[in-house]
C-alpha atoms as a PDB file:
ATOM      1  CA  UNK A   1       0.000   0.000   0.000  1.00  0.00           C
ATOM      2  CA  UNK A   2       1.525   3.360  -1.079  1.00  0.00           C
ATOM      3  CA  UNK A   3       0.419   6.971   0.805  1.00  0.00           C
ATOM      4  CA  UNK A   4       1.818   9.834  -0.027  1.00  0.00           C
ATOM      5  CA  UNK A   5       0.427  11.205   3.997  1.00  0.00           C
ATOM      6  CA  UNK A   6       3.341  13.454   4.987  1.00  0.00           C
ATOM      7  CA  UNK A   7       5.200  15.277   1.805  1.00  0.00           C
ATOM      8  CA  UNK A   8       8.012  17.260   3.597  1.00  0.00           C
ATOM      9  CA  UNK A   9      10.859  19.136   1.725  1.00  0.00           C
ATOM     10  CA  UNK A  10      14.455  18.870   2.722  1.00  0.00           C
ATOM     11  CA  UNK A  11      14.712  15.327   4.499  1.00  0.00           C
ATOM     12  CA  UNK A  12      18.181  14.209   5.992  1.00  0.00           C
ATOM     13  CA  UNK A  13      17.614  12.344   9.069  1.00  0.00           C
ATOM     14  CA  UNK A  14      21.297  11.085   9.069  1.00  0.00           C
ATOM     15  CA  UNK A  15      22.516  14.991   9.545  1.00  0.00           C
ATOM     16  CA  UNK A  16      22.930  15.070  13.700  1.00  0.00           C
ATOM     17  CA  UNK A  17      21.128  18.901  15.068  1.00  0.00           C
ATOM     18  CA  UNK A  18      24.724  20.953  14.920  1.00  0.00           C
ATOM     19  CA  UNK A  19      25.997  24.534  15.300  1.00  0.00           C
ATOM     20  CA  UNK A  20      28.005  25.624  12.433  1.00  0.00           C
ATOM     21  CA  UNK A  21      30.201  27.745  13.289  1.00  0.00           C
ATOM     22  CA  UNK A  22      30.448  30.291  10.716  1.00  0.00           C
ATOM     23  CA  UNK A  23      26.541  31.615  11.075  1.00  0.00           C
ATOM     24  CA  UNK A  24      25.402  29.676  14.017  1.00  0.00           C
ATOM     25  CA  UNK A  25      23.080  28.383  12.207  1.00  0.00           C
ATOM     26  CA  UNK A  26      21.008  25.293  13.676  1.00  0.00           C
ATOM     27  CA  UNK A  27      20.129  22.317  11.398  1.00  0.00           C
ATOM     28  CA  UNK A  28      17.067  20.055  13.189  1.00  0.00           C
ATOM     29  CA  UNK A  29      17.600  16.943  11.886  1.00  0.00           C
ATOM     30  CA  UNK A  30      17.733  13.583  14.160  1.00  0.00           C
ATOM     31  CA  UNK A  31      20.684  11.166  13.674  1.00  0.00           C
ATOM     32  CA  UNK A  32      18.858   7.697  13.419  1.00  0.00           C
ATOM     33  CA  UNK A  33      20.884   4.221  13.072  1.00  0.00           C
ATOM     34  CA  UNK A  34      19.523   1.065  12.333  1.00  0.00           C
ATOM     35  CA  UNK A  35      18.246  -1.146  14.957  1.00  0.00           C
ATOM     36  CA  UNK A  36      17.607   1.743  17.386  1.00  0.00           C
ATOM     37  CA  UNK A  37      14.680   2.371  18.840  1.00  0.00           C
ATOM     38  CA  UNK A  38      12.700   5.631  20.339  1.00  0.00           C
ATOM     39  CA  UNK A  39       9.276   5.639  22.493  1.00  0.00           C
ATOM     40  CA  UNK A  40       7.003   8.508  22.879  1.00  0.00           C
ATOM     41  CA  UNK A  41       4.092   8.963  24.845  1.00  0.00           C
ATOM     42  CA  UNK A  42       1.305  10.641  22.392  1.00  0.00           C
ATOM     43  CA  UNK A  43      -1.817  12.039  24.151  1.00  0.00           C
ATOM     44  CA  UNK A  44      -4.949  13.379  21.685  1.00  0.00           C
ATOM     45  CA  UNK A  45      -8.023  14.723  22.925  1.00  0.00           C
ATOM     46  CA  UNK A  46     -10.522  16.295  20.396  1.00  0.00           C
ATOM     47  CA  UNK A  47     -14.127  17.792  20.849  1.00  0.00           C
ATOM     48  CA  UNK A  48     -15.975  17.704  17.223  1.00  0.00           C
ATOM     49  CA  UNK A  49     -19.586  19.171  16.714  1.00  0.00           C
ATOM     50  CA  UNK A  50     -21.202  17.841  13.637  1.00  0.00           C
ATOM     51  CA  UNK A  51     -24.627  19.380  12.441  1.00  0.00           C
ATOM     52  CA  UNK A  52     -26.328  17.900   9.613  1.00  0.00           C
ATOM     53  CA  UNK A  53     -29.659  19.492   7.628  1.00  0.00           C
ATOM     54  CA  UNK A  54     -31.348  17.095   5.407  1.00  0.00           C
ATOM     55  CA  UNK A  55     -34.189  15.823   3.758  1.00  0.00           C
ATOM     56  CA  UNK A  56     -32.577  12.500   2.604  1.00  0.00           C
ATOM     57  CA  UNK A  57     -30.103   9.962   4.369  1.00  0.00           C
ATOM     58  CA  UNK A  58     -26.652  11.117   4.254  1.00  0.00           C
ATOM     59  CA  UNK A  59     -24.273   8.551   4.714  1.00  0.00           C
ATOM     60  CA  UNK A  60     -21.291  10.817   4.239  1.00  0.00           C
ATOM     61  CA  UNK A  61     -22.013  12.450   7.180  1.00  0.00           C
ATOM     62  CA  UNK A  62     -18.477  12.718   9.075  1.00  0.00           C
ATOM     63  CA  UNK A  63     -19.173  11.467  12.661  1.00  0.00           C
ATOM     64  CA  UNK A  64     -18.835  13.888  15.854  1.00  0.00           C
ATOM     65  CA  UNK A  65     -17.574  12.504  19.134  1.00  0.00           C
ATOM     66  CA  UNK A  66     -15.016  13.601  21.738  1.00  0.00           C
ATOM     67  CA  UNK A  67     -11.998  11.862  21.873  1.00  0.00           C
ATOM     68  CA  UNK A  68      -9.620  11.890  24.586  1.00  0.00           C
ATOM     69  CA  UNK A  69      -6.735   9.177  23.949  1.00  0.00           C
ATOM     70  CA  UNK A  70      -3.383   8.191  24.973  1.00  0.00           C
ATOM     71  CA  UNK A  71      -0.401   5.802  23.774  1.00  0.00           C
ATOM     72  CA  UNK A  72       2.822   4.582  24.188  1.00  0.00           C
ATOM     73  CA  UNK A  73       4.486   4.288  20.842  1.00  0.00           C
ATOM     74  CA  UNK A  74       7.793   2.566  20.025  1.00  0.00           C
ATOM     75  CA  UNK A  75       9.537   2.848  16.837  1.00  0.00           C
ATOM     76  CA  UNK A  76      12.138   0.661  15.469  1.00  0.00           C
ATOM     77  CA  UNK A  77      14.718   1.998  12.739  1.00  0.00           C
ATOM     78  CA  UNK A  78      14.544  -1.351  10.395  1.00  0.00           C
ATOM     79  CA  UNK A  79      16.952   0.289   7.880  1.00  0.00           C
ATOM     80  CA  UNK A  80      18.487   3.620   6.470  1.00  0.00           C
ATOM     81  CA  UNK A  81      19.247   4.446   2.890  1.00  0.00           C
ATOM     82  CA  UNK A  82      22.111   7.395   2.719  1.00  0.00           C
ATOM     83  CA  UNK A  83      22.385   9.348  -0.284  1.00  0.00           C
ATOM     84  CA  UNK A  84      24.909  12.439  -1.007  1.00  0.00           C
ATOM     85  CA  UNK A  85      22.125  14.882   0.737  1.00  0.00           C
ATOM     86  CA  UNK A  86      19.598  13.128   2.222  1.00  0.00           C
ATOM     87  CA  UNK A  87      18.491   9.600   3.307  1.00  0.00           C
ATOM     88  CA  UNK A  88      15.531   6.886   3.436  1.00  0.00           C
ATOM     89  CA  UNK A  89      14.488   5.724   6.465  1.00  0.00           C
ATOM     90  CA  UNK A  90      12.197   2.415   6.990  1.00  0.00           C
ATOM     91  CA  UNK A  91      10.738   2.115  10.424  1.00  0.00           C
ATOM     92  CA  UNK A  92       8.411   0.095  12.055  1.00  0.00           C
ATOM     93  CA  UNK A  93       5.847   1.268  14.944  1.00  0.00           C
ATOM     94  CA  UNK A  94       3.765  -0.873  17.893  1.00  0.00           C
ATOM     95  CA  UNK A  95       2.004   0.942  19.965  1.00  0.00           C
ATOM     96  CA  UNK A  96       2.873  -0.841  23.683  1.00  0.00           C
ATOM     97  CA  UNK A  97       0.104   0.870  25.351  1.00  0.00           C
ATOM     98  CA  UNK A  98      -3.289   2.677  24.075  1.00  0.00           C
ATOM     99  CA  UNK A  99      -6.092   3.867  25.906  1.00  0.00           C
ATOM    100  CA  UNK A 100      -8.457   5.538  23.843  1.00  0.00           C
ATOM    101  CA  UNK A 101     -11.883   7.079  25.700  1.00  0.00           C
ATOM    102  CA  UNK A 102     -14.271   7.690  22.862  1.00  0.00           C
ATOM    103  CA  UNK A 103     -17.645   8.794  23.304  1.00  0.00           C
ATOM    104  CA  UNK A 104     -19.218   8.961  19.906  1.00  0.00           C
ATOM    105  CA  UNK A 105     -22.370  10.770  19.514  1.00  0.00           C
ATOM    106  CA  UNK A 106     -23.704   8.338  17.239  1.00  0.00           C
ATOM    107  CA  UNK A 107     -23.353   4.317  18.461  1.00  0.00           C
ATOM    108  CA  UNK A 108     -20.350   2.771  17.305  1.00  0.00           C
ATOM    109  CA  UNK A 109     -17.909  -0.202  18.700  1.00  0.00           C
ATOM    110  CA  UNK A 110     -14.452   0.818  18.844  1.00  0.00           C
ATOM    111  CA  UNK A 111     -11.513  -2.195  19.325  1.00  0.00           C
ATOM    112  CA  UNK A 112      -7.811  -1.486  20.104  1.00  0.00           C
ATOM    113  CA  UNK A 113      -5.234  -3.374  18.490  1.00  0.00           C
ATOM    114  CA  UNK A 114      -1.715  -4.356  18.888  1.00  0.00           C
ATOM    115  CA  UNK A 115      -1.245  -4.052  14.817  1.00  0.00           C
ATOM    116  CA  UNK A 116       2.245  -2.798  14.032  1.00  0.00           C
ATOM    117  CA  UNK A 117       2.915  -0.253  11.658  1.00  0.00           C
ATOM    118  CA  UNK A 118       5.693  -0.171   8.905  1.00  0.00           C
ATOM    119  CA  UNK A 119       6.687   2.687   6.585  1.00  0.00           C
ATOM    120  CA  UNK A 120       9.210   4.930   4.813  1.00  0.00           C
ATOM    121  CA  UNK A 121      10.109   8.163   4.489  1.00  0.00           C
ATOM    122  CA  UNK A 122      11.782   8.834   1.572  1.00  0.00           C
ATOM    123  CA  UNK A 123      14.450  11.148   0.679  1.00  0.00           C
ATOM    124  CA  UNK A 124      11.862  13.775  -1.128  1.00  0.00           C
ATOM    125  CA  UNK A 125      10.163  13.587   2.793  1.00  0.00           C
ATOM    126  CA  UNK A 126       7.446  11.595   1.785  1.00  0.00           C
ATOM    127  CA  UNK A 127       5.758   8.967   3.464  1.00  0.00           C
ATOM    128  CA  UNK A 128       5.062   5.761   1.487  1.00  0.00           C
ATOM    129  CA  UNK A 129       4.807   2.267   1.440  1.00  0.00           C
ATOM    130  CA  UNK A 130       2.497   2.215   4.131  1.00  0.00           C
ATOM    131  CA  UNK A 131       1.903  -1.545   6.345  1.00  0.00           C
ATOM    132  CA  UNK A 132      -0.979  -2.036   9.090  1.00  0.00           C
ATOM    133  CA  UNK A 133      -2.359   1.394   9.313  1.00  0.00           C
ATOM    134  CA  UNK A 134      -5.903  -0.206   8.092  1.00  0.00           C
ATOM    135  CA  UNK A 135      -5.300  -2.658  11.335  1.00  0.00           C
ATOM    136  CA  UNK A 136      -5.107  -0.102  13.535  1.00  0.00           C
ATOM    137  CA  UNK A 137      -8.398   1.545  15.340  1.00  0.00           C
ATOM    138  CA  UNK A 138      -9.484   5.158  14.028  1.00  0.00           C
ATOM    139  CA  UNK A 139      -7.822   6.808  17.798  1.00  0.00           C
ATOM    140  CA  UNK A 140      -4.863   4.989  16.870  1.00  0.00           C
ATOM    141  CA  UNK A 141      -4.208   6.677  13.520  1.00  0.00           C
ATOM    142  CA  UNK A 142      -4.828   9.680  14.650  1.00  0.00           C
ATOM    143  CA  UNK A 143      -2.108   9.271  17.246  1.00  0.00           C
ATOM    144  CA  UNK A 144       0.458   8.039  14.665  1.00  0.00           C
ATOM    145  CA  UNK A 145      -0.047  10.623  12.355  1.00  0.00           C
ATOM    146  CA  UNK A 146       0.149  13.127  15.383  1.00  0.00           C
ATOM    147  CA  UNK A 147       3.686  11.574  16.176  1.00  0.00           C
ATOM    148  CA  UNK A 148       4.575  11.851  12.411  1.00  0.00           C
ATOM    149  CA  UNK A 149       3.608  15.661  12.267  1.00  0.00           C
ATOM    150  CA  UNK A 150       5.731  16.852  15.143  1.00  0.00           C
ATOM    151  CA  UNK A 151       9.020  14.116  14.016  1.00  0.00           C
ATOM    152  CA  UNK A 152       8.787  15.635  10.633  1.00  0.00           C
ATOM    153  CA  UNK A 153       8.708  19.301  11.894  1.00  0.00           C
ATOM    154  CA  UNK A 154      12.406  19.711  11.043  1.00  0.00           C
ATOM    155  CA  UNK A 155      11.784  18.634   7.378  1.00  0.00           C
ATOM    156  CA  UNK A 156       9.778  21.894   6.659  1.00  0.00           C
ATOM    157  CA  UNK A 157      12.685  24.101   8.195  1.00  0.00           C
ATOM    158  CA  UNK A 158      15.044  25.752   6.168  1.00  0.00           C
ATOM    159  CA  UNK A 159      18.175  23.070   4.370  1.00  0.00           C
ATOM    160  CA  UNK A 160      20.825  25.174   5.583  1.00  0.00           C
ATOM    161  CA  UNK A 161      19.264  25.794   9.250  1.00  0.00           C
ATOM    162  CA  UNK A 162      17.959  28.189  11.269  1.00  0.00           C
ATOM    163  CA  UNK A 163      19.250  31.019  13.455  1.00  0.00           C
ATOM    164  CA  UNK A 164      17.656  32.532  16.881  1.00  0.00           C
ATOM    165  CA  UNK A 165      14.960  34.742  15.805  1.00  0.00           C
ATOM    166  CA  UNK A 166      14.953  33.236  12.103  1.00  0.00           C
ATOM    167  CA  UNK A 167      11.292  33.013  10.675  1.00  0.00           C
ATOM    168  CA  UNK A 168      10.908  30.420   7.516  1.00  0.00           C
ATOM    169  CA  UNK A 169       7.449  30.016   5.666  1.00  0.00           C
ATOM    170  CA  UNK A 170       6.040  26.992   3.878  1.00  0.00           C
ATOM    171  CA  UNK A 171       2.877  25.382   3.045  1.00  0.00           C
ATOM    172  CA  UNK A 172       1.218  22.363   2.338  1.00  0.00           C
ATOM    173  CA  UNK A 173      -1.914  20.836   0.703  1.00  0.00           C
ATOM    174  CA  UNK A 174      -4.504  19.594   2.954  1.00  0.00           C
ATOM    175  CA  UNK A 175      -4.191  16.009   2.636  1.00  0.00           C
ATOM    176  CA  UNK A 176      -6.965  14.696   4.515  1.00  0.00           C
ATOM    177  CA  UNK A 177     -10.039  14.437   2.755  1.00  0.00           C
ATOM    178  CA  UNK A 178     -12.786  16.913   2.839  1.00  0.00           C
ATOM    179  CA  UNK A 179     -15.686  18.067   0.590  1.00  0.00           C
ATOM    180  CA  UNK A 180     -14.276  21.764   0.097  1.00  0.00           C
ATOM    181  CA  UNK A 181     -11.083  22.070  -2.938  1.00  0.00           C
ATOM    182  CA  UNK A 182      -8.387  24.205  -2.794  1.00  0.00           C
ATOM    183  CA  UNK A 183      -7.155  23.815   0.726  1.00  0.00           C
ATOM    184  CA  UNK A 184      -4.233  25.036   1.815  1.00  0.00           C
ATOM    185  CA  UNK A 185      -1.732  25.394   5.299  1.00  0.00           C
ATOM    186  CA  UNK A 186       0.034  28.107   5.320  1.00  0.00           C
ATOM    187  CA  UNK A 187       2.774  27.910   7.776  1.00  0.00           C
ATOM    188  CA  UNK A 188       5.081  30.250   9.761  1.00  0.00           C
ATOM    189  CA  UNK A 189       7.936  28.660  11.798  1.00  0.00           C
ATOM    190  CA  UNK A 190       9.941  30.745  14.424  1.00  0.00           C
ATOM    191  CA  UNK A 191      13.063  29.627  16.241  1.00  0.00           C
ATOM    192  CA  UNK A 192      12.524  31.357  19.294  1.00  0.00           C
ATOM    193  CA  UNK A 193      14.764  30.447  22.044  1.00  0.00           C
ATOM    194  CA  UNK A 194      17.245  28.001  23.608  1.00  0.00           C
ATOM    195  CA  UNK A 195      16.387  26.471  26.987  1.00  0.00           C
ATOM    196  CA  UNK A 196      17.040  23.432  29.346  1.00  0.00           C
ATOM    197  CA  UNK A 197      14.799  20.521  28.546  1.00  0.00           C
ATOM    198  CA  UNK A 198      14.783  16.900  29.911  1.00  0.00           C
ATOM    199  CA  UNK A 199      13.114  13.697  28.140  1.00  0.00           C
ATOM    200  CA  UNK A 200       9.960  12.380  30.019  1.00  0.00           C
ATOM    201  CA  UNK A 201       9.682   9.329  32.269  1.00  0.00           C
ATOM    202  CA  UNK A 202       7.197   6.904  32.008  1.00  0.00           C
ATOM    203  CA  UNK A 203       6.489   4.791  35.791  1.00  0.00           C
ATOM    204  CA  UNK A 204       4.463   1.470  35.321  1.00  0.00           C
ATOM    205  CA  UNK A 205       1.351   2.608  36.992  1.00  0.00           C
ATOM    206  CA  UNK A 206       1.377   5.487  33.709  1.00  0.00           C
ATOM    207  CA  UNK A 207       2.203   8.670  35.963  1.00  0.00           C
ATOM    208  CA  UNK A 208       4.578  11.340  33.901  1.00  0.00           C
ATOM    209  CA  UNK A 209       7.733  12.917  35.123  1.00  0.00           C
ATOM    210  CA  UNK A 210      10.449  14.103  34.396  1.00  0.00           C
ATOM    211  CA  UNK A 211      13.747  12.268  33.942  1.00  0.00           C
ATOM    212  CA  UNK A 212      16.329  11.806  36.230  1.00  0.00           C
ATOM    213  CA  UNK A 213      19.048  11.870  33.522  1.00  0.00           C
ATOM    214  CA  UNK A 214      21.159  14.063  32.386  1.00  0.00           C
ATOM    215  CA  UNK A 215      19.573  17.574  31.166  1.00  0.00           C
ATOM    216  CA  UNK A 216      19.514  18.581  27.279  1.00  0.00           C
ATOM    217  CA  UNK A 217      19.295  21.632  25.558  1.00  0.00           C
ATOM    218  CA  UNK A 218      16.556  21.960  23.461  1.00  0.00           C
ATOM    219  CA  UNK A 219      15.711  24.790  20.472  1.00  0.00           C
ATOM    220  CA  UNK A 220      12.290  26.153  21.201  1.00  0.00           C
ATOM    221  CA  UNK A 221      10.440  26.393  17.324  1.00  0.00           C
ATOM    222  CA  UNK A 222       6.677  27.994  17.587  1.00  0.00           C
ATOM    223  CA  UNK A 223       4.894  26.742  14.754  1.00  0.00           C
ATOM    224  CA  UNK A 224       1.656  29.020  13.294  1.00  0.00           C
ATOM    225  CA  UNK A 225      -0.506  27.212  10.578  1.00  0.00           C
ATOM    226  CA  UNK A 226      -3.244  28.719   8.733  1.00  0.00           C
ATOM    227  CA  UNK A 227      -5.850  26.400   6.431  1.00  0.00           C
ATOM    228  CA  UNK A 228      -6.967  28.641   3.458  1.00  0.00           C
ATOM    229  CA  UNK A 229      -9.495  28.046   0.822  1.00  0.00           C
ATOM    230  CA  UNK A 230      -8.282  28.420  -2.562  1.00  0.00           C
ATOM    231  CA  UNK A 231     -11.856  27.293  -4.589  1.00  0.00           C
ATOM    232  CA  UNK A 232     -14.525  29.761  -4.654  1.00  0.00           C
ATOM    233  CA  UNK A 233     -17.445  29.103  -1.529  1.00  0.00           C
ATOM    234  CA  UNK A 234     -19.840  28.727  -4.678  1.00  0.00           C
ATOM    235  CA  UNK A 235     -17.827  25.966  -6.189  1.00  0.00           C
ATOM    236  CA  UNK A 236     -16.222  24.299  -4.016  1.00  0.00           C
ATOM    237  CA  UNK A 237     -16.025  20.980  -5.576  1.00  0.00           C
ATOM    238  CA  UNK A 238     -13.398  18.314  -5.279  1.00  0.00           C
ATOM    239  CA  UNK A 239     -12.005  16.074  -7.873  1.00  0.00           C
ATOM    240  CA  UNK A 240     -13.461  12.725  -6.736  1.00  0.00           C
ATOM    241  CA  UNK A 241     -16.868  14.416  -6.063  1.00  0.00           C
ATOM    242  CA  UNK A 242     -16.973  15.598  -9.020  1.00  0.00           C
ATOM    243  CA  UNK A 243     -16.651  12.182 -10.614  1.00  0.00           C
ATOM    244  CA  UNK A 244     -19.411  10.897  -8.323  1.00  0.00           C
ATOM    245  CA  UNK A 245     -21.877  13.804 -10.167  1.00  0.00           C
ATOM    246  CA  UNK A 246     -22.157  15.684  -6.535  1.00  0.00           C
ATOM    247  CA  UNK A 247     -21.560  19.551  -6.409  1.00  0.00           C
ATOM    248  CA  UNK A 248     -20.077  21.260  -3.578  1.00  0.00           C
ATOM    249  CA  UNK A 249     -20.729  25.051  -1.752  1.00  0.00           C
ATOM    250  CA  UNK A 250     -19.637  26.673   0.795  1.00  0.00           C
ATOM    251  CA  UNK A 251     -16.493  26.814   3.503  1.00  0.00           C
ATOM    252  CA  UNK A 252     -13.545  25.348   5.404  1.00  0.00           C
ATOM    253  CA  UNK A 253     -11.132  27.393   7.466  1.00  0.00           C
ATOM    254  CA  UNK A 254      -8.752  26.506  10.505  1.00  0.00           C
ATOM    255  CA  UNK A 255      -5.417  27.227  12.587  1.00  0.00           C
ATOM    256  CA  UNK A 256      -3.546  25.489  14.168  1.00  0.00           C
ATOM    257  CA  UNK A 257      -0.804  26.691  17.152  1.00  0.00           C
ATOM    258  CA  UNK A 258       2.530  24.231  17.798  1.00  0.00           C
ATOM    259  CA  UNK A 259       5.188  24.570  20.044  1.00  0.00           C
ATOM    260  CA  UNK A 260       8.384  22.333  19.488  1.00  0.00           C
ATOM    261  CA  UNK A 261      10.927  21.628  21.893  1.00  0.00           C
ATOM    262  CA  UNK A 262      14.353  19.972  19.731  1.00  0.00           C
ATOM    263  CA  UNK A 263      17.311  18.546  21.345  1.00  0.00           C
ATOM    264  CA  UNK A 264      20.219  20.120  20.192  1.00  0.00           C
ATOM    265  CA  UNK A 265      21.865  17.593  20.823  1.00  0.00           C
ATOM    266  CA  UNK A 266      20.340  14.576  19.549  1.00  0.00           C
ATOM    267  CA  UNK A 267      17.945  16.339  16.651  1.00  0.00           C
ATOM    268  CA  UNK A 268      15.371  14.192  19.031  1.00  0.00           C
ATOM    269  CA  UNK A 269      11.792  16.051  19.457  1.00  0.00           C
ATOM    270  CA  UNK A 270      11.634  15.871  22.945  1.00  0.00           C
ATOM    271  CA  UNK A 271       8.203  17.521  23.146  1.00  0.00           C
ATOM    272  CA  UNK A 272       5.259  19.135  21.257  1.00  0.00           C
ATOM    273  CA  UNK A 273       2.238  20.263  21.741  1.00  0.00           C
ATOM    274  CA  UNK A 274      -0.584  21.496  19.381  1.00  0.00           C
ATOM    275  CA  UNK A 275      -3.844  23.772  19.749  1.00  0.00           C
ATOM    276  CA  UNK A 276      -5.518  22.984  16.842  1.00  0.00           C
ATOM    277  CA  UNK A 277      -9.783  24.633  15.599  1.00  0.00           C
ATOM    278  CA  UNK A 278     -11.217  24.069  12.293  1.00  0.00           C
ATOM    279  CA  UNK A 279     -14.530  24.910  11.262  1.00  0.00           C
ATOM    280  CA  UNK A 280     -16.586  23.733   7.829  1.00  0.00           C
ATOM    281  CA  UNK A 281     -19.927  24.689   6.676  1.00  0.00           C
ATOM    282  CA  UNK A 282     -21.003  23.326   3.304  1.00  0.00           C
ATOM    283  CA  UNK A 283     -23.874  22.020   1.498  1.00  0.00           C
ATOM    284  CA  UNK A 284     -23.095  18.632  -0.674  1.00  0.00           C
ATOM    285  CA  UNK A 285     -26.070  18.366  -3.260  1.00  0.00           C
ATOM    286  CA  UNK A 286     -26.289  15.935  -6.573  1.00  0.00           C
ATOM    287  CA  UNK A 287     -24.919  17.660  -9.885  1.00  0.00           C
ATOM    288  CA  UNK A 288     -28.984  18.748 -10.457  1.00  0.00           C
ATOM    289  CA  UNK A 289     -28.979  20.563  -7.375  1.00  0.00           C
ATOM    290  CA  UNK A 290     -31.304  17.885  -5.707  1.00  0.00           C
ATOM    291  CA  UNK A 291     -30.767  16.282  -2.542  1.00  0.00           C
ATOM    292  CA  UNK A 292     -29.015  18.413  -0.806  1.00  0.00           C
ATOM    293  CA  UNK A 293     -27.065  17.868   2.725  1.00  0.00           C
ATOM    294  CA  UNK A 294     -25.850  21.008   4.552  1.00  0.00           C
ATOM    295  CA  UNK A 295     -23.178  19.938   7.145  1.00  0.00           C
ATOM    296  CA  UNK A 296     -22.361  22.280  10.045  1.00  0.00           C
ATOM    297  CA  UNK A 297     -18.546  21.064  11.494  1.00  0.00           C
ATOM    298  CA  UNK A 298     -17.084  22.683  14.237  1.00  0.00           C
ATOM    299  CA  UNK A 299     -13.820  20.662  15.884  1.00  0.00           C
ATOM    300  CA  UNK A 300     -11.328  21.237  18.195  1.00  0.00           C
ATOM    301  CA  UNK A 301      -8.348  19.469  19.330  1.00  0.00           C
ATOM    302  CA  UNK A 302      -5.418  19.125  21.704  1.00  0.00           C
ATOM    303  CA  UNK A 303      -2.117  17.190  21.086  1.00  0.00           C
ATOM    304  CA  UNK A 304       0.580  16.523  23.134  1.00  0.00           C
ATOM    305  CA  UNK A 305       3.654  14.143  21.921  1.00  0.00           C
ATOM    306  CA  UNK A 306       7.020  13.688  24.388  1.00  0.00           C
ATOM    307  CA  UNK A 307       9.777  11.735  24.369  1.00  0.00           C
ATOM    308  CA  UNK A 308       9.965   8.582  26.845  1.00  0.00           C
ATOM    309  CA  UNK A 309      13.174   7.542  28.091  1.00  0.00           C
ATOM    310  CA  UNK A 310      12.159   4.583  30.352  1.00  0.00           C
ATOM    311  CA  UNK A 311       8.713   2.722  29.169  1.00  0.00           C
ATOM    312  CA  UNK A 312       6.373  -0.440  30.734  1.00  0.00           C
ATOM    313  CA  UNK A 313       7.251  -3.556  28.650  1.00  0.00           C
ATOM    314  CA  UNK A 314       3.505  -4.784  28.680  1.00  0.00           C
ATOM    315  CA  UNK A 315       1.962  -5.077  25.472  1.00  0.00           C
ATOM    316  CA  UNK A 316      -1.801  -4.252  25.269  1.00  0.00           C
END
């Protein structure tokens, strides 16, 4: 199975996060090695308000529920492909832990799993050749591709690094799928600081502390994304809808707030966190204007991803 879920310019995971010393320039890429593995602790919660206005079933309805989830996920480098520049990496994920509480506003079973998860990212920062996400429950996706987000971070920066106080700007095609075209993030990344940070530490009855190793010091990025519509709110139909003879009107709009703590040393993402709203109102009709569905989406979310140093060795 191939997905293209994470397209991120500039990859090099083999570069270690160093100071030049000409420009004191930062570069935050993680130095990864075969056979070694990394475990963070992802926590989700999410609060989504779906309104629907219809004369007819709508079966496309997205679902609303609140969501508040948490998982231990390990990661396994399986291999690493260097090139002159850049590198691909294959990894594997199992998430040791997951407890999702999911209270869906419409009836629904939810399972966990303890699927693993194998992938690539690719030189180009893509990430393909996707294994087991089907396997895994909706909660857990959503925690994976939180964890990929906030890894990949450093793939968006600037090639040649960053410097305190350095603002870089990028964007991105929405790529999850929605019934509005034409949307965009538009981000804004600021190295702000450099400040002590330790790893977490994970005891077996779950509580959260800090570590007792050795501090770090970590670059302190704040992260501002903006989703903008490029289609017009009276045409506002995708691709695939349109081959399905549906029409689409109306809006989508969002932001999203991330702060992201680096280790300098290690090129590690020792923690992030993410405010994140979005908001959609449109009305999905049939080509003839008939049967029309006006859905009313209002969602908001709150991620939090850190880096575990010790772990339980329980499996779910």
């Amino acid at each position: 199975m191939k997905r293209n879920l994470v397209p991120i310019a500039g990859l090099s995971l083999l570069a270690a996060a160093t100071l030049c010393a000409g420009d004191k320039r930062v570069h935050f890429l993680p130095r990864l090695q075969p056979g070694q593995t990394i475990t963070y602790l992802i926590r989700f919660q999410s609060d989504k308000n779906v309104k629907t206005e219809s004369n007819v079933v709508a079966p496309m309805a997205p679902d609303a529920a609140q969501i508040d989830a948490h998982g231990l996920l390990r990661l396994e480098i399986l291999g690493v492909q260097q090139s002159s520049s850049s590198a691909a990496i294959h990894l594997r994920g199992q998430f040791l832990t997951f407890e999702p509480n999911v209270q869906p506003r419409t009836p629904e079973e939810k399972k966990s799993s303890g699927q693993s998860i194998e992938f690539t990212i690719f030189p180009d920062g893509s990430v393909n050749e996707v294994k087991g996400l089907d396997f895994l429950v909706p909660e857990q996706k959503q925690a994976w591709q939180q964890w990929v987000a906030r890894f990949a971070l450093a793939w968006t920066l600037p090639p040649n690094g960053m410097k305190v106080g350095e603002k870089w700007k990028s964007g991105q095609a929405e790529q999850a799928g929605a019934p509005v075209a034409g949307l965009n993030w538009a981000r804004q990344s600021t190295y702000v600081r450099d400040e002590p940070c330790h790893a977490s530490q994970l005891s077996p009855a779950g509580d959260v502390s800090v570590s007792s190793g050795p501090s770090d010091t970590c670059a302190v990025l704040l992260t501002s994304a903006t989703l903008r519509q490029n289609s017009s709110s009276k045409n506002a139909t995708p691709e695939d809808f349109k081959l399905h003879e549906l029409r689409t009107t109306g809006t989508a709009k969002g932001a999203n707030e991330i702060i992201t703590y680096i280790s300098l040393k290690s090129g590690l993402v020792v923690r992030a966190t993410e405010e994140a709203t979005q908001f959609m109102d449109v009305v999905v009709a049939q080509a003839d204007g008939s049967n029309r569905v006006h859905y009313n989406v209002d969602a908001k979310s709150h991620s939090e991803v850190l880096l575990v140093t010790e772990a339980p060795l329980h499996q779910p």
